[in-house]
Protein backbone atom coordinates (compact mmCIF):
# COMPACT_ATOMS: atom_id res chain seq x y z
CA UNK A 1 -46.47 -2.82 1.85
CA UNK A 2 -44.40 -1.73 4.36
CA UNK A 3 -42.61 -4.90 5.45
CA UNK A 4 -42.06 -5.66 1.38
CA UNK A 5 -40.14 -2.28 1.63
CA UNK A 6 -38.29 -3.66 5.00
CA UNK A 7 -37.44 -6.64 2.65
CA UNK A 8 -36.33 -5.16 -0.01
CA UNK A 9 -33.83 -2.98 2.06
CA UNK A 10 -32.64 -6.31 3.50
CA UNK A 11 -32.04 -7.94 0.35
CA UNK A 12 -29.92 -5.06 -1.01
CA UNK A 13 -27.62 -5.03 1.97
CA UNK A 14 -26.72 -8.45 1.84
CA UNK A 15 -24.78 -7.44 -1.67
CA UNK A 16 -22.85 -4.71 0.57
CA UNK A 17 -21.88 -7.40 2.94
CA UNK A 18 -18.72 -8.93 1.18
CA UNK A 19 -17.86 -5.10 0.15
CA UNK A 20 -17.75 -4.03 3.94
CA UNK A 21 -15.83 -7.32 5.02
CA UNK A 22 -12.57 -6.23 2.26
CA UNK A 23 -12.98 -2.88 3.33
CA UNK A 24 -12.50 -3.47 7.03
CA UNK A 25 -9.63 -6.56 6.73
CA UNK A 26 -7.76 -4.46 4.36
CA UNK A 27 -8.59 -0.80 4.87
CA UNK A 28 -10.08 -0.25 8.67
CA UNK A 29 -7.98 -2.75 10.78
CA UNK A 30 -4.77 -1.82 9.17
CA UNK A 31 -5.11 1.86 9.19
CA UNK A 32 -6.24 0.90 13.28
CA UNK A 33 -3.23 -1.18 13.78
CA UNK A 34 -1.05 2.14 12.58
CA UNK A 35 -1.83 4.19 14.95
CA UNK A 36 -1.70 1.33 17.53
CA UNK A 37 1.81 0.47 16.47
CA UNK A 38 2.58 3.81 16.70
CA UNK A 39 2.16 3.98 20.52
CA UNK A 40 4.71 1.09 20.64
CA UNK A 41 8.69 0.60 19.99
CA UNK A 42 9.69 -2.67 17.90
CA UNK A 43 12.41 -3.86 16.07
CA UNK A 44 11.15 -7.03 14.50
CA UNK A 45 13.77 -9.19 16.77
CA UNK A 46 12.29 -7.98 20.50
CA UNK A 47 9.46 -8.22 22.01
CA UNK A 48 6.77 -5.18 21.39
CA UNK A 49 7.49 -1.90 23.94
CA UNK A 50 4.54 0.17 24.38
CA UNK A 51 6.35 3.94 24.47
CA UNK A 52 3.53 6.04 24.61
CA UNK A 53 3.44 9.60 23.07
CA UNK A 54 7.63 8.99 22.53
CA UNK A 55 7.22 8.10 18.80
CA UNK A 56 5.41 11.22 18.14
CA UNK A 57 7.91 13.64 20.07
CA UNK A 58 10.60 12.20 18.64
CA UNK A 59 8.73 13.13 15.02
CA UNK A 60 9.06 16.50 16.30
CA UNK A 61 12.56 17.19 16.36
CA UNK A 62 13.05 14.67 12.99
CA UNK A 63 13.82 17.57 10.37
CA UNK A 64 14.37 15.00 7.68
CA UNK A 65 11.15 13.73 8.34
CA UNK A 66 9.22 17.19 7.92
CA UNK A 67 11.81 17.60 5.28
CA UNK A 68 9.94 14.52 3.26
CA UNK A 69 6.44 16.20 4.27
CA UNK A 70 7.83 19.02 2.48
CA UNK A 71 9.24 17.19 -0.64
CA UNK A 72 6.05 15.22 -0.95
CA UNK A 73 4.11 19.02 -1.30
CA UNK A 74 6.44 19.86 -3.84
CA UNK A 75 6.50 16.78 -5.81
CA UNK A 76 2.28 17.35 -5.28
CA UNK A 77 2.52 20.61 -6.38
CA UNK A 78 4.23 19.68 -9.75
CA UNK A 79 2.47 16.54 -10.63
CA UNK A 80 -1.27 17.20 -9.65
CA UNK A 81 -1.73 20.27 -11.97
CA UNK A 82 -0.36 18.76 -14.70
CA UNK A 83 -2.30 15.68 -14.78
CA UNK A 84 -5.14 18.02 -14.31
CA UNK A 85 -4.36 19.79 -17.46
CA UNK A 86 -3.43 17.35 -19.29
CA UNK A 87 -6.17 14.73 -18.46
CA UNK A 88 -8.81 16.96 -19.11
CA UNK A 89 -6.40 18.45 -22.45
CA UNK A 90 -6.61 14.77 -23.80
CA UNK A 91 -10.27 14.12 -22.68
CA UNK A 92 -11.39 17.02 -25.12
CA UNK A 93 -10.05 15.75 -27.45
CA UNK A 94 -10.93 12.27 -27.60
CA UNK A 95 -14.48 11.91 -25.94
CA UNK A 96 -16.41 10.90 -29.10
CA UNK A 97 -16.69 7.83 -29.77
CA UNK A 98 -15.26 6.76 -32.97
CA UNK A 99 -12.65 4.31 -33.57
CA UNK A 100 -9.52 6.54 -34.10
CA UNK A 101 -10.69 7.82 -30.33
CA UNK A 102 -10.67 4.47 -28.96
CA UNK A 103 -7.40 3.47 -30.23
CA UNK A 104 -5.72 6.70 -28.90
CA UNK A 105 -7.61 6.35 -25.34
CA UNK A 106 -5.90 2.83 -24.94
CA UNK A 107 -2.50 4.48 -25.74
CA UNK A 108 -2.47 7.21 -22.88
CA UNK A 109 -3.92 4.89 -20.64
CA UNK A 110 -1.17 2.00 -21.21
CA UNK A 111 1.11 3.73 -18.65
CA UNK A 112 -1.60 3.39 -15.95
CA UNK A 113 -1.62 -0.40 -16.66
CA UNK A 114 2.08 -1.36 -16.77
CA UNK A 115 3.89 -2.07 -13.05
CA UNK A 116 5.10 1.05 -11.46
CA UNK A 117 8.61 -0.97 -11.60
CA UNK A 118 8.32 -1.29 -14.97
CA UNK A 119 7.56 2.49 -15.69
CA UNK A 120 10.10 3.71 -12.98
CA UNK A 121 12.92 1.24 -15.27
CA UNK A 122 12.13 2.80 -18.22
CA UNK A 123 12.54 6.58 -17.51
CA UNK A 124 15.82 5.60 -15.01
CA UNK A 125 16.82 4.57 -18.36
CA UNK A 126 16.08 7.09 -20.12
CA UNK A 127 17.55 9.76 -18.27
CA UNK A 128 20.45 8.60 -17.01
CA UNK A 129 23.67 10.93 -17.56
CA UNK A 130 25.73 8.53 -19.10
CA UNK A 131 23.64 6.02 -20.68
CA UNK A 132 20.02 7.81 -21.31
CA UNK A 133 18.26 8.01 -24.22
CA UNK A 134 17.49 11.96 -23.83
CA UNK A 135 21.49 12.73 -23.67
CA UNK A 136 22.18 10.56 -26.49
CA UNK A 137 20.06 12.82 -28.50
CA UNK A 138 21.30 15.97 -27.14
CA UNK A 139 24.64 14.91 -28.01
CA UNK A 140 23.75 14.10 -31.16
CA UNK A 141 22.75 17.65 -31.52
CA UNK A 142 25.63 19.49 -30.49
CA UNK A 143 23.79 20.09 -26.93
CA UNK A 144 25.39 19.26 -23.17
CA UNK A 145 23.99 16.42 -21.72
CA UNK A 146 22.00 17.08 -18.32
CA UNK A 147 22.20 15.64 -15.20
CA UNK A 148 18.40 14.71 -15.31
CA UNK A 149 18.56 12.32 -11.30
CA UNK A 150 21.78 13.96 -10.20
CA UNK A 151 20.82 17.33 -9.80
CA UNK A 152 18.04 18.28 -6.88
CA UNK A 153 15.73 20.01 -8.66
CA UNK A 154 16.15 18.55 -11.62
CA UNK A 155 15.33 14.78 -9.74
CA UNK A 156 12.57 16.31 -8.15
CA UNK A 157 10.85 17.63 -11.61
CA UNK A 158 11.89 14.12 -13.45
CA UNK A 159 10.54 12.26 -11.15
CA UNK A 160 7.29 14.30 -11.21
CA UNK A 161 7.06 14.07 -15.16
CA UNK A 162 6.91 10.06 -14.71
CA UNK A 163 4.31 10.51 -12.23
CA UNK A 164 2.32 12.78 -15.00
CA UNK A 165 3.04 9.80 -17.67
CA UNK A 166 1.43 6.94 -15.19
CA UNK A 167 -1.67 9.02 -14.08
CA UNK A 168 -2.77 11.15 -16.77
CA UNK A 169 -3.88 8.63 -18.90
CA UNK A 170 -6.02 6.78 -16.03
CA UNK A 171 -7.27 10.88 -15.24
CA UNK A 172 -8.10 10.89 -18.86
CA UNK A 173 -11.26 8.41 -18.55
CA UNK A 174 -12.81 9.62 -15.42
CA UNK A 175 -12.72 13.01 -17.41
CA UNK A 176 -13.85 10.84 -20.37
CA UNK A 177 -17.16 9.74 -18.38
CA UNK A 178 -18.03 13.04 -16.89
CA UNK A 179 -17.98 14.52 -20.32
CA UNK A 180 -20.13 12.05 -21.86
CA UNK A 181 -22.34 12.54 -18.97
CA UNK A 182 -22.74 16.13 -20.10
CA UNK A 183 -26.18 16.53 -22.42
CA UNK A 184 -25.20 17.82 -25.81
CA UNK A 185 -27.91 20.61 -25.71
CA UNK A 186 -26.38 22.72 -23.51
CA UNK A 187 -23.32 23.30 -26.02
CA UNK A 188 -25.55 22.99 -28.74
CA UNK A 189 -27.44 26.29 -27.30
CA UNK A 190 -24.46 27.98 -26.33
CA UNK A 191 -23.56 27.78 -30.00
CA UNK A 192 -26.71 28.86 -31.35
CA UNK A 193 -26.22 31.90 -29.06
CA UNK A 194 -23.05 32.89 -31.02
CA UNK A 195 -20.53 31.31 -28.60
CA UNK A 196 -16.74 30.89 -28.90
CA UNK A 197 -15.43 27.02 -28.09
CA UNK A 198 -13.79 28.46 -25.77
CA UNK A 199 -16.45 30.33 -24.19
CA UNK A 200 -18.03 26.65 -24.71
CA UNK A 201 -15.54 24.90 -22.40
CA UNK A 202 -15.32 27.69 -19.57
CA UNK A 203 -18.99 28.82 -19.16
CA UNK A 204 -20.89 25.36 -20.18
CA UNK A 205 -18.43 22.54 -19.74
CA UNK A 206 -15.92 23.08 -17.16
CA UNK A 207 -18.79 24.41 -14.41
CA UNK A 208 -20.74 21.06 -15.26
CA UNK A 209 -17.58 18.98 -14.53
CA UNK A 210 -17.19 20.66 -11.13
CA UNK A 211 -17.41 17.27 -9.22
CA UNK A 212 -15.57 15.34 -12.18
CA UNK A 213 -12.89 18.21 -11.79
CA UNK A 214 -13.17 17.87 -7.70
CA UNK A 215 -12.70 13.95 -7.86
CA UNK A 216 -9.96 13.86 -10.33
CA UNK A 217 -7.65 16.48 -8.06
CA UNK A 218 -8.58 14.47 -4.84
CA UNK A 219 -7.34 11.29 -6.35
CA UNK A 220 -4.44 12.94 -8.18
CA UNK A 221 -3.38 14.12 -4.82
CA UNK A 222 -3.93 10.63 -3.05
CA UNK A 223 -1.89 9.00 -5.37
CA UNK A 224 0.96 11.27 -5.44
CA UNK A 225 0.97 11.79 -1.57
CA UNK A 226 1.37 7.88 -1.28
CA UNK A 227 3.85 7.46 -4.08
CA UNK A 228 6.74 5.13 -3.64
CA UNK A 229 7.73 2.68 -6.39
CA UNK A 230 8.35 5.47 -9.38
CA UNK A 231 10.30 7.65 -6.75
CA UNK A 232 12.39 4.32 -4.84
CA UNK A 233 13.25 3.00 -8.36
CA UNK A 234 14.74 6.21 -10.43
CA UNK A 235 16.14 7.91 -7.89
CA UNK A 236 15.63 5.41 -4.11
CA UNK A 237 15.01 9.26 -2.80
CA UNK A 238 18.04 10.78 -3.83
CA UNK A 239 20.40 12.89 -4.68
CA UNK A 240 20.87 13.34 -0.53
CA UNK A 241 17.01 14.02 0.50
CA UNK A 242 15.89 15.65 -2.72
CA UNK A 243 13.60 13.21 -3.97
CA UNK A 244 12.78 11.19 -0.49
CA UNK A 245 8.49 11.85 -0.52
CA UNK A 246 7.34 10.79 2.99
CA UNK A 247 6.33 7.38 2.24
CA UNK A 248 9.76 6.39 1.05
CA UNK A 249 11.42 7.88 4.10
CA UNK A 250 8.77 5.96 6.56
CA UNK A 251 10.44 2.73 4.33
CA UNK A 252 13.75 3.34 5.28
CA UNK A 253 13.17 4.03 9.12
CA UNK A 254 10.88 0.79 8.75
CA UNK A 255 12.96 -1.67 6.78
CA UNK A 256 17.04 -0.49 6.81
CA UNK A 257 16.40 0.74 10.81
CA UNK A 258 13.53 -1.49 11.36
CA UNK A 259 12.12 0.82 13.80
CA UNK A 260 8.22 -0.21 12.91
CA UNK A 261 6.35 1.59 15.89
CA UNK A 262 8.64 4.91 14.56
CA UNK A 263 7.47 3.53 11.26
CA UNK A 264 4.00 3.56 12.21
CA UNK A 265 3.62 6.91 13.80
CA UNK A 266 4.90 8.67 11.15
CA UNK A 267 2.48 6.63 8.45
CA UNK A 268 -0.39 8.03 11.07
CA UNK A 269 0.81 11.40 10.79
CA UNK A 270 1.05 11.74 6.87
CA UNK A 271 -2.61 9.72 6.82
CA UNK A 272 -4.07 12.09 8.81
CA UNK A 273 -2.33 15.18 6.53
CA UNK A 274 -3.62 13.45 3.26
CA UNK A 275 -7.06 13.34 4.96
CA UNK A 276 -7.01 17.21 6.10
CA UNK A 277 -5.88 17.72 2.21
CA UNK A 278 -8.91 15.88 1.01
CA UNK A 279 -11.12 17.49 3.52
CA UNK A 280 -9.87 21.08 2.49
CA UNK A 281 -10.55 20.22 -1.49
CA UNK A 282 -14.49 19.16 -0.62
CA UNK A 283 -14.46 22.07 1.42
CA UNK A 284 -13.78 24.28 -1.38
CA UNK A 285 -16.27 22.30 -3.52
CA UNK A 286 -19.09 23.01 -1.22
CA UNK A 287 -18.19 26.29 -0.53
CA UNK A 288 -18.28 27.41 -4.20
């Protein structure tokens, strides 16, 4: 009995097998070659210089670097609770299954299927000064166009809002499953007991979506923290450093000053704050 157990285990890690390959060729060994790089100095045309710790003092005294850590908290800070919101606002409403639902999921979720070069074209488009659809219309009514990717704040805010149009719809179906997941007796109850829908959603339904809600801000976070296309193509980081998140500046140290083992150190650094920021949010989830 015991060695048909042994078997069994056997059998069903043999199916894990190709899974752990990918992951290591495409996850472990490149995040491992990072921080190795980062010990190094290259320039893609000499020979590889291992520096030491100089790549990571250097990072010190980089303010536009921090400055990028800094822009990619703020351009967190506006995106993630908004998806939040408005995942969970569109999940509500569109969890049943019926065909109007269905039609209306594959709508919000569109934006999550196009290429992020496609998306970031479109809203360039949209809100340029000159050109843009948005200041077309506020001409049209008698209102002063504005300066939606030429102004700093401004930038930073549009740039967010696309972000919010690409994930929200994708945030919208893991909500989607976690609220199907949820057995209809408990809200049945809580409306036999004389309950508001809103009491509903914040005493029955949002505590049972605690690791739905906990999953959906860690990989709100992840993506924004690594986002590069949407921000490169409306704005390529501008106006001066306003919009440059911390993955497009490691681009431009890597590919205009092709300084890769710089490059590299900094990519370690910023993996190893999106990992503290993961840690902290499952943190909070077991500490609740």
């Amino acid at each position: 009995m015991r060695s048909g157990n042994i078997n069994i285990v056997k059998n069903r890690f043999v199916f894990v097998i190709p899974g752990l390959i990918l992951f290591t060729l495409f996850a472990l060994i490149p995040i491992f070659s990072v921080f190795v790089m980062g010990f190094t100095s290259w320039d893609l045309l000499h020979p590889i210089k291992f520096v030491g710790l100089r790549n990571f003092k250097n990072m010190l005294h980089d303010k536009w670097f921090w400055n990028s850590i800094l822009v990619s908290f703020k351009f967190m800070g506006i995106s993630v609770p908004l998806i939040f919101v408005l995942s969970l606002a569109l999940a509500l409403a569109l969890y049943k299954e019926d065909r109007f639902s269905r039609i209306f999921r594959a709508f919000f979720y569109w934006p999550y299927m196009i290429p992020a070069v496609v998306g970031g074209t479109m809203w360039k488009w949209l809100l340029s000064y000159d050109t843009g659809l948005l200041n077309y219309i506020l001409l049209k009514l008698g209102l002063e166009p504005i300066s939606w990717l030429e102004e700093s704040t401004n930038a930073l805010i549009s740039v967010s809002i696309a972000q919010v149009w690409i994930l929200a719809g994708f945030m919208m179906m893991i909500f989607i499953t976690g609220l199907q997941n949820i057995p209809s007796e408990y809200q049945e109850a809580a409306f036999v007991d004389g309950a508001t829908k809103w009491q509903v959603f914040w005493y029955v339904i949002f505590p049972l979506l605690k690791n739905t809600n906990i999953l959906v801000l860690i990989v709100s976070i992840a993506y924004c923290f690594r986002s590069f296309t949407i921000v490169y193509i409306m704005t390529t980081g501008g106006p001066g450093y306003a919009t440059t998140v911390a993955p497009l500046y490691i681009y431009q140290r890597a590919f205009t000053e092709y300084r890769i083992g710089y490059a590299s150190a900094l990519s370690a650094v910023v993996l190893i704050i999106a990992l503290v920021i993961a840690l902290i949010v499952l943190r909070v989830r077991k500490s609740d």
